[in-house]
C-alpha atoms as a PDB file:
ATOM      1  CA  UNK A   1     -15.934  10.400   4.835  1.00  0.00           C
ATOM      2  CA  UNK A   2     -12.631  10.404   3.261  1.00  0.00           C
ATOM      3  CA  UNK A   3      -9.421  11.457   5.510  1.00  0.00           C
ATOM      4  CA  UNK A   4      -8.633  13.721   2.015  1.00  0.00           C
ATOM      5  CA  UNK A   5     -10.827  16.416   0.831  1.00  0.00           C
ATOM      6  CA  UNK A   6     -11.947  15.472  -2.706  1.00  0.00           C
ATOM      7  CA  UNK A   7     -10.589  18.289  -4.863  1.00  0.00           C
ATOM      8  CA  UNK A   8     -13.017  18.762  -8.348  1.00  0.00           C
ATOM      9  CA  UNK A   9      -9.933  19.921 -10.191  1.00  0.00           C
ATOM     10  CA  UNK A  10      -7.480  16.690  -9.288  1.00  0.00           C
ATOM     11  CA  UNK A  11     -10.985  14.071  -9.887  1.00  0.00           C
ATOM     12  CA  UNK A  12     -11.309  15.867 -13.548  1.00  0.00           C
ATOM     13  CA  UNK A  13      -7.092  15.106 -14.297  1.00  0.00           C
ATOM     14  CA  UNK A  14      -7.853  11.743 -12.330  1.00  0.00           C
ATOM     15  CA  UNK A  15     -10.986  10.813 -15.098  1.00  0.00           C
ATOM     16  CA  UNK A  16      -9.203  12.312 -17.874  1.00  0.00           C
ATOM     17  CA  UNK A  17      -5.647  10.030 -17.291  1.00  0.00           C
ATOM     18  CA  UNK A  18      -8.006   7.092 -16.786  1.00  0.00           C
ATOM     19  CA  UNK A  19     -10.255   7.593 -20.303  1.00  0.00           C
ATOM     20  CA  UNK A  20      -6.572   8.322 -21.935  1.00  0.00           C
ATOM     21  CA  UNK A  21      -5.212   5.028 -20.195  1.00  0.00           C
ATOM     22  CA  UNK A  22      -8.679   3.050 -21.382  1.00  0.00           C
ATOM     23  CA  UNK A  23      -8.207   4.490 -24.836  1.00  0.00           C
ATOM     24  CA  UNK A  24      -4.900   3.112 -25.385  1.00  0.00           C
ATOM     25  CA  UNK A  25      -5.999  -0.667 -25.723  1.00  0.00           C
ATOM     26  CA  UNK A  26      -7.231  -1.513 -22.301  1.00  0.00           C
ATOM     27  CA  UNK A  27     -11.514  -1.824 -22.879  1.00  0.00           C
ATOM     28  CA  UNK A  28     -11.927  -2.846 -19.182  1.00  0.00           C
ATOM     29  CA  UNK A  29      -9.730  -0.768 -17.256  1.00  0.00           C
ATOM     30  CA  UNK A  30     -12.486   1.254 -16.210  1.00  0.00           C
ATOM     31  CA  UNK A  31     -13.908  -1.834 -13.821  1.00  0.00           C
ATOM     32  CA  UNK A  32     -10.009  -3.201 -13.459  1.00  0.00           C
ATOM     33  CA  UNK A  33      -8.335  -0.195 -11.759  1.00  0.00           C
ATOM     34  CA  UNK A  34      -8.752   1.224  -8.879  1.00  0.00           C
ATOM     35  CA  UNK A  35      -6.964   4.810  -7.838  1.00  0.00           C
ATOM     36  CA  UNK A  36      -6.471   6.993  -4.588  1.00  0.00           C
ATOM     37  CA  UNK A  37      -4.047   9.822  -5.631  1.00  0.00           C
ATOM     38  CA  UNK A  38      -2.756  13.022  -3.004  1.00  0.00           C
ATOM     39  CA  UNK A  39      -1.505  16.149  -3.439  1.00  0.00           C
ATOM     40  CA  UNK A  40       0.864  18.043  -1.099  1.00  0.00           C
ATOM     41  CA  UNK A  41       2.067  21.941  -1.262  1.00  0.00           C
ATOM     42  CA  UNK A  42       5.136  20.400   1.123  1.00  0.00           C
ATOM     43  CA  UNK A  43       6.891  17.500   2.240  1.00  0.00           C
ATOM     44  CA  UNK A  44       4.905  15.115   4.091  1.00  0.00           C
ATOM     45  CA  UNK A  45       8.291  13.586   6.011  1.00  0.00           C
ATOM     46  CA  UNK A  46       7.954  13.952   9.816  1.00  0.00           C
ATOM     47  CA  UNK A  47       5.053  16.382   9.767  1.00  0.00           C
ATOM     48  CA  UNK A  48       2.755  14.374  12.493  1.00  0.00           C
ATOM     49  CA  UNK A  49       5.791  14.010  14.367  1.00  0.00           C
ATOM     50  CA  UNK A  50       5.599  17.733  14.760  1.00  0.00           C
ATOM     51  CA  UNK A  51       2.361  17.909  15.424  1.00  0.00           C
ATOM     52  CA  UNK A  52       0.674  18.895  18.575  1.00  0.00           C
ATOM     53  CA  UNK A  53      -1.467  15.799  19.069  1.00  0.00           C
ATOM     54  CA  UNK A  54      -2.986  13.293  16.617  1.00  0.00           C
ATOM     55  CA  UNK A  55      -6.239  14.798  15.944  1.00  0.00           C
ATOM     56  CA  UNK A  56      -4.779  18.090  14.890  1.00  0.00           C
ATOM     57  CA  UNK A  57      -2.437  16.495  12.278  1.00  0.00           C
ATOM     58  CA  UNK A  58      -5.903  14.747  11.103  1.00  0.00           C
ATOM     59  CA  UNK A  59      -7.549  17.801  10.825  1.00  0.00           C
ATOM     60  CA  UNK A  60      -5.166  18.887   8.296  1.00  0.00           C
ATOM     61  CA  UNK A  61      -6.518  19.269   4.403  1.00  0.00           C
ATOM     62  CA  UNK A  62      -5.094  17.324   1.800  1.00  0.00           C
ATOM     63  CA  UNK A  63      -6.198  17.509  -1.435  1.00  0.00           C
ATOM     64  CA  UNK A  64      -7.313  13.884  -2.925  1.00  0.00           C
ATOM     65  CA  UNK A  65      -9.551  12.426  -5.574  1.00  0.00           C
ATOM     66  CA  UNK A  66      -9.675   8.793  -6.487  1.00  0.00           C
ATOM     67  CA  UNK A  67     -11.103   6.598  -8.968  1.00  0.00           C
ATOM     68  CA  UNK A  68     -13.034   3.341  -7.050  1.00  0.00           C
ATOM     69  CA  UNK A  69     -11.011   4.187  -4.118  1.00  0.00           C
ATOM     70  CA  UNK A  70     -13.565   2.758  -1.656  1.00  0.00           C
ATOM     71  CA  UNK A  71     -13.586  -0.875  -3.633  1.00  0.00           C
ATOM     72  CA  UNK A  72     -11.714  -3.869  -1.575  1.00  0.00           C
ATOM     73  CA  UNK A  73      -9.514  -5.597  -4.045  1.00  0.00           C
ATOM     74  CA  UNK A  74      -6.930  -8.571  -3.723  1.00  0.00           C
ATOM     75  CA  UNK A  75      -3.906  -6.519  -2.464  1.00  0.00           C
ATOM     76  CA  UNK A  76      -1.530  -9.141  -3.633  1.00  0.00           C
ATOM     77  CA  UNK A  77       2.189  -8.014  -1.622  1.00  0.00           C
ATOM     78  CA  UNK A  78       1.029  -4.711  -0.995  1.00  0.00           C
ATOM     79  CA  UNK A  79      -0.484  -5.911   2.181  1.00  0.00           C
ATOM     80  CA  UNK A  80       2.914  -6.731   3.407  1.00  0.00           C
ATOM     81  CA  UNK A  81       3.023  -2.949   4.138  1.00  0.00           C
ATOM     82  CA  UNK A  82      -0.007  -3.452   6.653  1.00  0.00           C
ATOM     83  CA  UNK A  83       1.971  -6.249   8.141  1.00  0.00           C
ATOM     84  CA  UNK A  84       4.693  -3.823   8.843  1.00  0.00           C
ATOM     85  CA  UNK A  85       2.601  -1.210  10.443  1.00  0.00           C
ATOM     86  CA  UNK A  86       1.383  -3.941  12.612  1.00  0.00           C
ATOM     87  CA  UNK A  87       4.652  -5.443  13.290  1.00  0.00           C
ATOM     88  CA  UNK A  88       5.809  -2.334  14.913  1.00  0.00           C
ATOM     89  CA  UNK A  89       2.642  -1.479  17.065  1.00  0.00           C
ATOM     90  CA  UNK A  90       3.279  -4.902  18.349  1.00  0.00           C
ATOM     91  CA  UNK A  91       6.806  -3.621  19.368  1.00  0.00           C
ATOM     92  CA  UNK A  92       5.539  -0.600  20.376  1.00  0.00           C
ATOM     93  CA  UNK A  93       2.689  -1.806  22.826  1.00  0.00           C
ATOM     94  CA  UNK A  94       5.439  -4.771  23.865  1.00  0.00           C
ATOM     95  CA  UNK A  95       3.362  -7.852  22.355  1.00  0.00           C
ATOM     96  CA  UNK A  96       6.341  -9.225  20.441  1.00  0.00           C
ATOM     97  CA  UNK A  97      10.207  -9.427  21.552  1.00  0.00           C
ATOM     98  CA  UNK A  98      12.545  -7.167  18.961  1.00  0.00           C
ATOM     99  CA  UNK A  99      15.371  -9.270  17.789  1.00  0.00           C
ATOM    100  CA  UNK A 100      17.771  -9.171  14.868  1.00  0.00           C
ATOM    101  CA  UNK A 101      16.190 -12.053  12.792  1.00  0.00           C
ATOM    102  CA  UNK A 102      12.441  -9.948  13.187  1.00  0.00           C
ATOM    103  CA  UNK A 103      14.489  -7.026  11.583  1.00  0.00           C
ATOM    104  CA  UNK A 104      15.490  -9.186   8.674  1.00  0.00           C
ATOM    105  CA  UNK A 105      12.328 -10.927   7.878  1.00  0.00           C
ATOM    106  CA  UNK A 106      10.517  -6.681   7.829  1.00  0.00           C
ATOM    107  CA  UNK A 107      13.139  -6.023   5.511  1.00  0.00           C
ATOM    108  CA  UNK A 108      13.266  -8.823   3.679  1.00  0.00           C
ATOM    109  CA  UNK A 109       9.900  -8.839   3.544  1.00  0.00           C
ATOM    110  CA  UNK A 110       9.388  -5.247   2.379  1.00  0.00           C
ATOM    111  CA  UNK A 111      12.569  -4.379  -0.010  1.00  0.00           C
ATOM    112  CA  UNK A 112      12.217  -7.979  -1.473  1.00  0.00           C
ATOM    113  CA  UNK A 113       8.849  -8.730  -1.227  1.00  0.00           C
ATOM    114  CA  UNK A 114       9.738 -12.247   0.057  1.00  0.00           C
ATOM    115  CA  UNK A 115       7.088 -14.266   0.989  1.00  0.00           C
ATOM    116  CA  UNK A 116       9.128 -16.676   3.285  1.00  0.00           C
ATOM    117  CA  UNK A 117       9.612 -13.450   5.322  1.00  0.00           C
ATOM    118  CA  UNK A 118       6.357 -12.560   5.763  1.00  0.00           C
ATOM    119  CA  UNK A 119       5.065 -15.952   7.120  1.00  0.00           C
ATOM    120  CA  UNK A 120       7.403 -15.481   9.535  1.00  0.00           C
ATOM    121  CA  UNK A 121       6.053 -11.658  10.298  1.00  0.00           C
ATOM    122  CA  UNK A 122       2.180 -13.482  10.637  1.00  0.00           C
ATOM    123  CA  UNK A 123       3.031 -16.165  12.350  1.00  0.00           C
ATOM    124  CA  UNK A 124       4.809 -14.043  15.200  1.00  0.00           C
ATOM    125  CA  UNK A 125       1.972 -11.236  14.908  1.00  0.00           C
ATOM    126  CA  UNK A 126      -1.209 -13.910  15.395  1.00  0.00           C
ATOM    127  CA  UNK A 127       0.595 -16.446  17.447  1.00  0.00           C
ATOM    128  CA  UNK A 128       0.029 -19.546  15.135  1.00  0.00           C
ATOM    129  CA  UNK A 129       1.594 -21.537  12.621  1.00  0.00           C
ATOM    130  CA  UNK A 130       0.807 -23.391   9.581  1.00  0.00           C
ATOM    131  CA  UNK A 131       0.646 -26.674   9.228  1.00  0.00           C
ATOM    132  CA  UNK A 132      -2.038 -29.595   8.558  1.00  0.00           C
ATOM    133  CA  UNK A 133      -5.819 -29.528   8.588  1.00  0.00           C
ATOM    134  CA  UNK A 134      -7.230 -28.864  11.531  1.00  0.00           C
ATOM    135  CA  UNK A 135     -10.613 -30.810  13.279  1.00  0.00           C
ATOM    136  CA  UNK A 136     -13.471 -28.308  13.829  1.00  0.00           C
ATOM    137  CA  UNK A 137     -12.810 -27.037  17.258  1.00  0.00           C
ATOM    138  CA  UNK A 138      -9.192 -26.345  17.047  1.00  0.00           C
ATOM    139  CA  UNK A 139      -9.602 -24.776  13.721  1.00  0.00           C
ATOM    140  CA  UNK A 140     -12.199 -22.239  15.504  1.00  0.00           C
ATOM    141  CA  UNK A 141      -9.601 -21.900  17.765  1.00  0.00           C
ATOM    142  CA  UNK A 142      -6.441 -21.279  15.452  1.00  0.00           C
ATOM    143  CA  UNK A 143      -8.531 -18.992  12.917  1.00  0.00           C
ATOM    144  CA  UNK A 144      -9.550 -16.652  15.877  1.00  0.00           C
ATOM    145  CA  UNK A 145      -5.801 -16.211  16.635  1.00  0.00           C
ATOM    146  CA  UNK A 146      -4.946 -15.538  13.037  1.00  0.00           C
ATOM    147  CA  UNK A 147      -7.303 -12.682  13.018  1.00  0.00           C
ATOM    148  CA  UNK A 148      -5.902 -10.474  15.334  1.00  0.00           C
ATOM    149  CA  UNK A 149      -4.413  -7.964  12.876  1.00  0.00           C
ATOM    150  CA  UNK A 150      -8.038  -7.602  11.353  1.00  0.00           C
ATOM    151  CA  UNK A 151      -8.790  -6.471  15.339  1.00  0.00           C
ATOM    152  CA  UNK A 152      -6.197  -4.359  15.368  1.00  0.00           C
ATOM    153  CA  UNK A 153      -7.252  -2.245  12.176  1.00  0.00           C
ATOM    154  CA  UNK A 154     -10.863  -2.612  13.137  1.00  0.00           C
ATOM    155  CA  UNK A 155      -9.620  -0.694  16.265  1.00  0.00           C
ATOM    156  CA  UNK A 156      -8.283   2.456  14.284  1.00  0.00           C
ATOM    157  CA  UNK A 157     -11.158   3.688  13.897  1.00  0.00           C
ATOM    158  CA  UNK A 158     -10.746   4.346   9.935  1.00  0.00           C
ATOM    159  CA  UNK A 159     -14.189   4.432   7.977  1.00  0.00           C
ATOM    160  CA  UNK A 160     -11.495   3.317   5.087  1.00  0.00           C
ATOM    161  CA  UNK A 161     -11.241  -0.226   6.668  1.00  0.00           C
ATOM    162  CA  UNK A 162     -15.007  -1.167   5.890  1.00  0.00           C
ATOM    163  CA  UNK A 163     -14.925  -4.080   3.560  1.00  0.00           C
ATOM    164  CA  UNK A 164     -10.854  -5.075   4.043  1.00  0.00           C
ATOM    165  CA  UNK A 165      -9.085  -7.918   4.964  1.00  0.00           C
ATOM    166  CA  UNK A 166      -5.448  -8.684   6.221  1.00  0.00           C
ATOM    167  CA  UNK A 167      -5.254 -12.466   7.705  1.00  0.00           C
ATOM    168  CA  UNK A 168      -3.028 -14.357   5.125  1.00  0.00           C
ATOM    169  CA  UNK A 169       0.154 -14.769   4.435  1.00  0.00           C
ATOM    170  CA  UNK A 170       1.686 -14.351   1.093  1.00  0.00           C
ATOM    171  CA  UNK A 171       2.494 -17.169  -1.081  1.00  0.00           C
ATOM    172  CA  UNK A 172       4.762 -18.518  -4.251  1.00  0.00           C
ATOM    173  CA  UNK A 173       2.203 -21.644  -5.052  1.00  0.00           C
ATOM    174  CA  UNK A 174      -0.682 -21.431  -2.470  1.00  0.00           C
ATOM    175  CA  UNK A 175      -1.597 -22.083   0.430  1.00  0.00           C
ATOM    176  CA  UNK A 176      -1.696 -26.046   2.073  1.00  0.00           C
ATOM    177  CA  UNK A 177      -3.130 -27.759   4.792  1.00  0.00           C
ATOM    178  CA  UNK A 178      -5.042 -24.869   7.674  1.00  0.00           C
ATOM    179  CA  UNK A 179      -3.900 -22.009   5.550  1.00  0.00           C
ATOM    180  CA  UNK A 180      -5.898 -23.522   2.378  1.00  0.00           C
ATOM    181  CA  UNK A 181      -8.926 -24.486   5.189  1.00  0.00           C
ATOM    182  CA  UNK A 182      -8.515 -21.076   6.386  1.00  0.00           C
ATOM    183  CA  UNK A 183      -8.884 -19.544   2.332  1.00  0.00           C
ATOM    184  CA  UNK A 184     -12.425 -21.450   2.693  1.00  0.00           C
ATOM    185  CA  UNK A 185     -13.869 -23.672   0.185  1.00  0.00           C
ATOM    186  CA  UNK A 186     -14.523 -20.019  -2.028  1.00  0.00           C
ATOM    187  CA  UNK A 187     -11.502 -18.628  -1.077  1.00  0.00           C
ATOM    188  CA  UNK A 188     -13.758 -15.796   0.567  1.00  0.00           C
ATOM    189  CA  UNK A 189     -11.321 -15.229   3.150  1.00  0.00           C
ATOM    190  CA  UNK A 190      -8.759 -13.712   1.101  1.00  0.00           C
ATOM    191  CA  UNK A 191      -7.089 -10.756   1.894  1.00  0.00           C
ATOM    192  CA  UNK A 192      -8.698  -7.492   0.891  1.00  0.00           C
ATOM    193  CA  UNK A 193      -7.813  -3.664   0.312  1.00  0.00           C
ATOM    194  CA  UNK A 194      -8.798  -0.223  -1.068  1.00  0.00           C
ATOM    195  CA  UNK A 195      -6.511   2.022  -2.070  1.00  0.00           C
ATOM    196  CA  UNK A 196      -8.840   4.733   0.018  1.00  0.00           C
ATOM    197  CA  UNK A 197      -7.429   2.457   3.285  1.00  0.00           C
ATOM    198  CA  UNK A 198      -3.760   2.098   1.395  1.00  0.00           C
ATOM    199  CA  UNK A 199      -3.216   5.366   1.303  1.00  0.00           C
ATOM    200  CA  UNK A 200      -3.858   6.374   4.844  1.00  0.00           C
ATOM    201  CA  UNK A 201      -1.765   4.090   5.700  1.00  0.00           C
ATOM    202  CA  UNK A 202       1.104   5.186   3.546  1.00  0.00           C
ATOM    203  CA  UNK A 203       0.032   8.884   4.682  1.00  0.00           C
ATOM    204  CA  UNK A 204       0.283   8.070   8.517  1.00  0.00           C
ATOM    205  CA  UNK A 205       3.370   6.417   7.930  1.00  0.00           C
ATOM    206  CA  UNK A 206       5.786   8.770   5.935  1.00  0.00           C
ATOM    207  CA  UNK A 207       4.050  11.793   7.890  1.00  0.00           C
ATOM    208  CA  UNK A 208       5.533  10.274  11.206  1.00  0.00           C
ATOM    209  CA  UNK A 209       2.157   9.782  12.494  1.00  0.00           C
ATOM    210  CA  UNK A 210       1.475   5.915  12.337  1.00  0.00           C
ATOM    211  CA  UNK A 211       2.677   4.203  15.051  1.00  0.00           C
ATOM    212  CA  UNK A 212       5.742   6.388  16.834  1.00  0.00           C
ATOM    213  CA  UNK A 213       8.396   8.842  15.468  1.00  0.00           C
ATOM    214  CA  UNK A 214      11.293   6.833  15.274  1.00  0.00           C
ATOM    215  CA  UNK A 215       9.260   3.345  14.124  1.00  0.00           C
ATOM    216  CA  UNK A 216       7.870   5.596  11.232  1.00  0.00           C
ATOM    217  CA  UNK A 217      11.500   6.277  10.243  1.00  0.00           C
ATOM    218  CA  UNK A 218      12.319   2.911  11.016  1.00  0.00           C
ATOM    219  CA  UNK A 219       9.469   1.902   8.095  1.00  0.00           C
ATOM    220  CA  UNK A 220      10.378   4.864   5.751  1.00  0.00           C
ATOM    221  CA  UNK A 221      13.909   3.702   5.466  1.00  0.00           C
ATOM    222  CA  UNK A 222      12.614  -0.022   4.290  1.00  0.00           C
ATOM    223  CA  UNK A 223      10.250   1.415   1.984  1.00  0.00           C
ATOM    224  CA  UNK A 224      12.831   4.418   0.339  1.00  0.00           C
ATOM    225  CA  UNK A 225      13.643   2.763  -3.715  1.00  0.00           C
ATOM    226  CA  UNK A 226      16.685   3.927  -5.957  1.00  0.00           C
ATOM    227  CA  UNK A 227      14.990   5.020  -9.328  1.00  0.00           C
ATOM    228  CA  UNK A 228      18.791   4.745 -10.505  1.00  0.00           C
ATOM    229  CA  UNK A 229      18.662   3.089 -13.899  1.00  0.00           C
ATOM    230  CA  UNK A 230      21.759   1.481 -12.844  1.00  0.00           C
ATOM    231  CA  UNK A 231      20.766  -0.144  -9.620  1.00  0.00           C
ATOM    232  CA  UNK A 232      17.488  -1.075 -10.849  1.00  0.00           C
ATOM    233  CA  UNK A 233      19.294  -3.101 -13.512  1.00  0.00           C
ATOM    234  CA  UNK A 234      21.018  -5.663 -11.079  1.00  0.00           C
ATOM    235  CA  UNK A 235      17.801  -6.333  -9.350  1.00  0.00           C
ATOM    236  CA  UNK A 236      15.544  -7.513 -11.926  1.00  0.00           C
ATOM    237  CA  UNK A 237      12.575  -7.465  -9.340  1.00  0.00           C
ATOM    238  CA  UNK A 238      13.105  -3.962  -7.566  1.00  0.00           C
ATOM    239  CA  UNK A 239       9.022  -2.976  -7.697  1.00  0.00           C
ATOM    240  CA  UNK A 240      10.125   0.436  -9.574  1.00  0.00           C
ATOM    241  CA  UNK A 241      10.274  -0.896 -13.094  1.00  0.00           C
ATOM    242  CA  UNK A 242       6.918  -2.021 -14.408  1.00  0.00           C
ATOM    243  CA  UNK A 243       5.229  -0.334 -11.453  1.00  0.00           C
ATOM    244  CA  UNK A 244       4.584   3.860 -10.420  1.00  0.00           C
ATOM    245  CA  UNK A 245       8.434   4.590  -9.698  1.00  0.00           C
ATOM    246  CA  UNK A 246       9.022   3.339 -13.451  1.00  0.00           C
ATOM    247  CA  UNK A 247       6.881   6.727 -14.616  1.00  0.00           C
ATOM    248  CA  UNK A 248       9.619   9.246 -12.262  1.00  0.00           C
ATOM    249  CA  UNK A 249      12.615  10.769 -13.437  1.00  0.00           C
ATOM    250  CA  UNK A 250      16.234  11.419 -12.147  1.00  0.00           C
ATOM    251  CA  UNK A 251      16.846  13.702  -9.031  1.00  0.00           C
ATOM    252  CA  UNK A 252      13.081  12.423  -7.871  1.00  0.00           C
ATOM    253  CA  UNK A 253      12.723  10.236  -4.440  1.00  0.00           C
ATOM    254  CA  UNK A 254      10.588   7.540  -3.513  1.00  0.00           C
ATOM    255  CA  UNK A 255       9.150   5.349  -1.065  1.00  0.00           C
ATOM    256  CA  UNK A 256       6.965   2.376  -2.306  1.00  0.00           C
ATOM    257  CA  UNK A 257       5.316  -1.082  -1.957  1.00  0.00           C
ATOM    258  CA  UNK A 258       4.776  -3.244  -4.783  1.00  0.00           C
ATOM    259  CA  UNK A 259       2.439  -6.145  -5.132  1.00  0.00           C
ATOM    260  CA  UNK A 260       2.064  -8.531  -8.689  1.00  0.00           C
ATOM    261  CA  UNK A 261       0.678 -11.965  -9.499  1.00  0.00           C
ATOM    262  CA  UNK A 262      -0.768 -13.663 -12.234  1.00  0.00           C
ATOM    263  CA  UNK A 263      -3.878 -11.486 -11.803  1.00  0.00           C
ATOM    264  CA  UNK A 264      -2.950  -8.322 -10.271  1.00  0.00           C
ATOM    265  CA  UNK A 265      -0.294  -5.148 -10.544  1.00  0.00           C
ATOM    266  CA  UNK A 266      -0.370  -2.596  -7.493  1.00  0.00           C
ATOM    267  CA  UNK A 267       1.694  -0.653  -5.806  1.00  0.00           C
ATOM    268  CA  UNK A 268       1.269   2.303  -3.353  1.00  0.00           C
ATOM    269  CA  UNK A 269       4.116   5.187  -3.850  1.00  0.00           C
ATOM    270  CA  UNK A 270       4.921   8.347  -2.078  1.00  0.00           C
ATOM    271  CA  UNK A 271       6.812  10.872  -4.300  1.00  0.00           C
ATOM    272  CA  UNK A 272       9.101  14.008  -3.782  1.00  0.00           C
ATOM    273  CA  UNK A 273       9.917  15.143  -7.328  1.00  0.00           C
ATOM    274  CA  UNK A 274      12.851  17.235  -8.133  1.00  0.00           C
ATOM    275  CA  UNK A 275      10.610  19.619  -9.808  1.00  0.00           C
ATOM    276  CA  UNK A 276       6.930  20.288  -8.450  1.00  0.00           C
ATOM    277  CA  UNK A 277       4.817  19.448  -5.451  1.00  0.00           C
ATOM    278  CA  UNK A 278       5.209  15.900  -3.624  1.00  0.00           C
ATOM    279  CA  UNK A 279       2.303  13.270  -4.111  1.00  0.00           C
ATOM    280  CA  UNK A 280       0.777  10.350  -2.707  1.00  0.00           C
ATOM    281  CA  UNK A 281      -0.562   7.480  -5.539  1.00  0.00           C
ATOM    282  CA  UNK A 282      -2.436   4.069  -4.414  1.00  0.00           C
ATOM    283  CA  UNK A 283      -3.670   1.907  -8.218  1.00  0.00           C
ATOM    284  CA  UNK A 284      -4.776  -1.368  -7.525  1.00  0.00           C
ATOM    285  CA  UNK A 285      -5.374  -3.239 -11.193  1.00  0.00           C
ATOM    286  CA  UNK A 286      -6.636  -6.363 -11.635  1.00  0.00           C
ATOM    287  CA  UNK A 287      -7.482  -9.129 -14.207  1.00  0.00           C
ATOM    288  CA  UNK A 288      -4.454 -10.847 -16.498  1.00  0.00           C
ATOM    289  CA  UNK A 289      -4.328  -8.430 -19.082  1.00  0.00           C
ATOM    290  CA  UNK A 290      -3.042  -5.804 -16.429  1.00  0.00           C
ATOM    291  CA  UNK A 291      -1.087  -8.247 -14.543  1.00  0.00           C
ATOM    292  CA  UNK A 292       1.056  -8.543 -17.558  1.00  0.00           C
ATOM    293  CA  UNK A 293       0.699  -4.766 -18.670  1.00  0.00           C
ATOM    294  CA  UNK A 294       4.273  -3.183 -17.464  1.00  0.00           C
ATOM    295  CA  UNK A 295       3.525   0.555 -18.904  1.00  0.00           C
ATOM    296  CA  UNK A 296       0.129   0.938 -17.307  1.00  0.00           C
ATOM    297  CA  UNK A 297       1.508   2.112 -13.807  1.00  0.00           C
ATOM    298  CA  UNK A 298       4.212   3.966 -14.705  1.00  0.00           C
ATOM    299  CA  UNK A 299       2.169   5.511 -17.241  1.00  0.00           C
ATOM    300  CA  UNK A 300      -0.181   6.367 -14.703  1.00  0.00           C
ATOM    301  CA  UNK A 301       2.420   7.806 -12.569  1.00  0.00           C
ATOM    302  CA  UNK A 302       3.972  10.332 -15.652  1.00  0.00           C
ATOM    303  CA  UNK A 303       0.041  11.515 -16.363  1.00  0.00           C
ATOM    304  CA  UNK A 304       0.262  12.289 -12.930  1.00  0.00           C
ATOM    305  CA  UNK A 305       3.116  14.115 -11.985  1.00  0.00           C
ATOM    306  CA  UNK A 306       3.539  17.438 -11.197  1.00  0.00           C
ATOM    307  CA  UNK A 307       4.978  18.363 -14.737  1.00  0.00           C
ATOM    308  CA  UNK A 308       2.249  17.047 -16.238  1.00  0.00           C
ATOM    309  CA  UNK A 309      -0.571  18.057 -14.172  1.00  0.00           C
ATOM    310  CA  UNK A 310       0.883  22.101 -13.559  1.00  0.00           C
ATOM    311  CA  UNK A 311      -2.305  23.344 -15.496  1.00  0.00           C
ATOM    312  CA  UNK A 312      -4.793  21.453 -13.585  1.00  0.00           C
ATOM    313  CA  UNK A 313      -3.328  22.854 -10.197  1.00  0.00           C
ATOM    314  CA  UNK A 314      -3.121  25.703 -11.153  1.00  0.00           C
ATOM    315  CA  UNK A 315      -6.926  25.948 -11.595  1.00  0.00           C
ATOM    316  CA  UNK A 316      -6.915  25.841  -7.039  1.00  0.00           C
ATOM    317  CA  UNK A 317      -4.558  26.236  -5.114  1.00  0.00           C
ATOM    318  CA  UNK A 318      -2.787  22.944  -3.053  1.00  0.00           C
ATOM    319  CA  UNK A 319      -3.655  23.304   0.428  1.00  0.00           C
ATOM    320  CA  UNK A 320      -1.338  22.327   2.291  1.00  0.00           C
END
């Protein structure tokens, strides 16, 4: 069962931006996209901080729908989010040793997407390295180790984890040596999300309820993007243009992870507009015609906002 309640009126506006989205020169976006999209009466900031206890803040409705929400896809660098969750439970629980070069490779490896910093961020999280092949027994060995963020999600407890898969690092060119062994010889080892399991995650951590109050802020504050035109125009890869914060407008916030390769655009955004209620959007699209699309997300994002979606919510009201 979902940690949203599906709401009939936000599915119908969910179908209806898809069909318009399908219409508009994309024949297999139906079977290429995958959706998870929330709707909040109120900030979401903080709110399990102030909660009593954990289940309580659980308990509490949201309003959701999705679109093959529940469908594992090749996150590309959105799973570097995941790694940052992780990385600060590992702080938390005292695994790993906090140090200034740890902060730069999160950030680095969040508000640049860099994939040199998140090698880093896996190696230190599993305890192993890359490097050459490996002979059968010390492979066995090594790939166990590597899996310990998989344990780590497995031991949330989330029905949305069923079918993921967060073990490898990020790359420019691919992987070499173990890391290619480690792929295996169908690459059926590669990483795997749903936007169901995104979104919780993004949920948990903007509400304050992921991992600790003030490592929750901590991640917030990497994750917060300028939608200033200006700013966005010295950093030609700033995962707002050509992704969901490319569909917002001026005066609205955002918090956001981006992932695109040859074969994939995602991202997973939390919203406070100026005008209208704040929301939560997860699209995972795949294939090389939507790799290369740069309006479908933000036009996803405008179909969804508040302004354009004020007759469909008004139809129930947001819980909040």
């Amino acid at each position: 069962m979902a940690f949203y309640c599906p709401d009939g009126a936000l599915q119908h506006q969910l179908d209806g931006v898809i069909d318009q989205l399908a219409a508009a020169g994309r024949p297999e976006l139906r079977q290429q996209l995958s959706v998870t999209w929330l709707r909040y009466a109120r900030p979401l900031r903080q709110r399990g901080a102030s909660a009593s206890d954990a289940a309580g803040f659980w308990a509490e409705p949201v309003r959701g729908a999705s679109w093959r929400g529940d469908q594992p896809r090749y996150p590309a660098s959105v799973v570097k989010l995941l790694y940052l969750v992780a990385a600060e439970a590992w702080l938390q629980h005292q695994r790993i040793a906090d140090s200034p070069e740890l902060r730069r490779a999160l950030a680095d490896m969040i508000r640049d997407s860099s994939n040199d910093a998140t090698a880093m961020v896996v190696d230190l999280l599993s305890g192993t390295g890359s490097g050459p092949e490996l002979p059968p027994a010390a492979f066995s060995r090594w790939s166990r180790q590597r899996q310990l963020v998989n344990r780590w999600a497995a031991g949330l407890n989330w029905p949305e984890w069923s079918g993921c898969n967060a073990c490898q690092k990020t790359w420019s060119e691919g992987p070499y040596g173990r890391e290619r062994q480690f792929y295996g010889a169908e690459q059926n080892n590669r990483n795997r999300l749903s936007t169901d399991l995104t979104a919780r995650l993004l949920h948990a951590v903007m509400a304050g309820a992921m991992v600790s109050p003030p490592a929750d802020r901590r991640m917030q504050d990497l994750l917060e993007r300028s939608i200033d035109p200006a700013l966005r125009a010295t950093d030609p890869e700033n995962q707002v243009d050509g992704f969901l914060g490319g569909g917002l407008v001026a005066g609205d916030r955002l918090w956001s992870k981006a992932g695109w390769m040859s074969q994939a655009r995602h991202d997973a955004a939390y919203v406070e507009p100026l005008n209208g209620d704040p929301f939560l959007l997860v699209a995972f699209s795949e294939g090389q015609s939507c790799a290369g699309d740069e309006q479908l997300l933000p036009d996803l994002c405008r179909l969804l906002s508040p302004d354009n979606t004020a007759e469909g919510a008004a139809e129930g009201s947001v819980l909040p």
